[in-house]
Protein backbone atom coordinates (compact mmCIF):
# COMPACT_ATOMS: atom_id res chain seq x y z
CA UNK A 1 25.14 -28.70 -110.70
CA UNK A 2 22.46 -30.81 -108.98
CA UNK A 3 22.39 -30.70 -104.93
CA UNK A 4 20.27 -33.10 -102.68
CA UNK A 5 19.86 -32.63 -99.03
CA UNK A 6 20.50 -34.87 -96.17
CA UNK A 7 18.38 -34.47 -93.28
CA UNK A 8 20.41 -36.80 -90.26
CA UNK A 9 18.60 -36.92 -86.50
CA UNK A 10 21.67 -38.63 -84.94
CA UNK A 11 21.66 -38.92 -80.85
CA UNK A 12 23.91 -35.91 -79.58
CA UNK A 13 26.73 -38.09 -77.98
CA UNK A 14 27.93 -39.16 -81.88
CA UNK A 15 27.38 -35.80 -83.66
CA UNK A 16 30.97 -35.46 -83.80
CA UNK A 17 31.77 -38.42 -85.26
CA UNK A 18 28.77 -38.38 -87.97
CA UNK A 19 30.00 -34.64 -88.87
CA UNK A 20 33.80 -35.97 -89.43
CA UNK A 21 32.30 -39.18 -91.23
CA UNK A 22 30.54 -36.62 -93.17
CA UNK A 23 33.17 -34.05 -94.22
CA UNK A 24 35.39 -36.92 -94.89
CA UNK A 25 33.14 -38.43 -97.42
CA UNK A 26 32.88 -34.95 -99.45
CA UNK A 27 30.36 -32.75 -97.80
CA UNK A 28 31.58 -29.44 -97.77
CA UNK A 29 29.38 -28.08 -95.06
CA UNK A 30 26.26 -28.35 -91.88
CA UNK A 31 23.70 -27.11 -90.35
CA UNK A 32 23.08 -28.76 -86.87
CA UNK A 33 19.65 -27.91 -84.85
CA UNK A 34 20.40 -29.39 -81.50
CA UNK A 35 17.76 -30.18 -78.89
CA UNK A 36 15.49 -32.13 -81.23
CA UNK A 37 13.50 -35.34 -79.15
CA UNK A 38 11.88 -38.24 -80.93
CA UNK A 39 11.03 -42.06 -80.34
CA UNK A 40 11.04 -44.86 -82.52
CA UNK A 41 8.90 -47.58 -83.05
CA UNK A 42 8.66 -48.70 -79.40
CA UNK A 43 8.78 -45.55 -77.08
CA UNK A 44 11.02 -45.49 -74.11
CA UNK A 45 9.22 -45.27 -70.55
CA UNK A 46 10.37 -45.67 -67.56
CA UNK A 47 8.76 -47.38 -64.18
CA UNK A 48 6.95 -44.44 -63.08
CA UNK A 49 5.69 -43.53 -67.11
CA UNK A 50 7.93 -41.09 -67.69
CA UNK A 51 9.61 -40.11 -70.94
CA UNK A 52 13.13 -41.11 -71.80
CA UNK A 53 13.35 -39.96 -74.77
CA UNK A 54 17.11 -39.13 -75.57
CA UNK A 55 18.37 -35.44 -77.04
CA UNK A 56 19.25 -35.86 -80.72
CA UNK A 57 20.82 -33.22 -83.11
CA UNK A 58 19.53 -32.83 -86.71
CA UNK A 59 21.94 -32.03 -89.35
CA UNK A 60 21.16 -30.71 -92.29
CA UNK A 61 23.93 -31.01 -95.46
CA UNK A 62 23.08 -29.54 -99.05
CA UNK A 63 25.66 -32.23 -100.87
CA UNK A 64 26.55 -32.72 -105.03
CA UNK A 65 23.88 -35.49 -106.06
CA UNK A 66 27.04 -37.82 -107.25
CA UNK A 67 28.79 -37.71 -103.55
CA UNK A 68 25.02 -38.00 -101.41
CA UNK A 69 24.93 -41.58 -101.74
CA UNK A 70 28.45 -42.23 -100.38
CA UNK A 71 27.91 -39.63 -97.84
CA UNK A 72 24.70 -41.28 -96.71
CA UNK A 73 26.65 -43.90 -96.12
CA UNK A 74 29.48 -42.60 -94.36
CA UNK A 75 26.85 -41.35 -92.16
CA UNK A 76 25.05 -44.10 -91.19
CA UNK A 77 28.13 -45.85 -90.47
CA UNK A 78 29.06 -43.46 -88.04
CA UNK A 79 26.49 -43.09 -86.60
CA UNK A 80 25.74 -47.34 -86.22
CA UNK A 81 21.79 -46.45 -88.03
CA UNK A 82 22.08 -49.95 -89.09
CA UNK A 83 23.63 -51.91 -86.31
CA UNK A 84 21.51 -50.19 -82.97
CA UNK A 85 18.33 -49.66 -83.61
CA UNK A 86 17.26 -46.07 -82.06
CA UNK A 87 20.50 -44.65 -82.94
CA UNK A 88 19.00 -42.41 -85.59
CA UNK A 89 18.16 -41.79 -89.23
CA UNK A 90 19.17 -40.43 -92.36
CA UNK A 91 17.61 -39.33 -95.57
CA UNK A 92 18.21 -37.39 -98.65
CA UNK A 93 15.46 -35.26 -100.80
CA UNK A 94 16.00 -33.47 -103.91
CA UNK A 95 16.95 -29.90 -104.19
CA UNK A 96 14.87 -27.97 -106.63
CA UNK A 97 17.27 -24.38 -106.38
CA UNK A 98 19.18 -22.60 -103.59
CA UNK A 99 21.55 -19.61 -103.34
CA UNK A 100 24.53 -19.32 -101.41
CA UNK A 101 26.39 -21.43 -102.81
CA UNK A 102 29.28 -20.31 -104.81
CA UNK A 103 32.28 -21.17 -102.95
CA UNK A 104 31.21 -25.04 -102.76
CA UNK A 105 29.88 -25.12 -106.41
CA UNK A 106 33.31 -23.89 -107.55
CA UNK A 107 35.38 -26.26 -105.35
CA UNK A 108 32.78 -28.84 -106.12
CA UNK A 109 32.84 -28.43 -110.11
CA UNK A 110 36.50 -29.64 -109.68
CA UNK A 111 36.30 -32.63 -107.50
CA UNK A 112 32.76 -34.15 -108.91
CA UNK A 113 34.89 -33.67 -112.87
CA UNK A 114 37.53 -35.32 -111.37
CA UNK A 115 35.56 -38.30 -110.18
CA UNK A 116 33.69 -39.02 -113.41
């Protein structure tokens, strides 16, 4: 079984949602790292200079390489990636190996044979 890994910086008021979006679309589990700042293309200042940079959460999901797409997806949908722009970002890289896995390969195995 192949795995990818979804890295999402999402702004903390919609973590919620982009975690249900997730687990509805098949991921079986997260990580979330909260506290994370960041700016986009045009940083956000204020009169007096200041930063306004807005708290986000990253969230980190080892997925099956069939479901990432769709859970990509799901997660940018939630989170409105597309539709506002600052709202966050999400991205998948290939897993070469990890451990700790058994309980989601074996429920995994069944819903990935299902699907194809």
């Amino acid at each position: 079984m192949r795995f990818k890994l979804l890295l999402v910086l999402v702004e903390d008021d919609r973590l919620d949602e982009v975690l249900k979006a997730a687990r509805e679309a098949g991921a079986t589990g997260a990580t979330t790292i909260t506290s994370a700042r960041g700016e986009g293309l045009v940083p956000r200042k204020t009169f007096l200079g200041l930063d306004l940079t807005t708290q986000r959460d990253i969230v980190l999901l080892v997925v099956e390489e069939h479901l990432s797409r769709s859970i990509l997806e799901a997660v940018a949908a939630a989170g409105r990636f597309e539709k506002e722009p600052g709202s966050g970002i999400a991205f998948q890289l290939a897993v070469e190996d990890a451990v700790g896995l058994e309980s989601q390969i074996r429920f995994l195995s069944k819903r990935v044979e299902d699907e194809l």
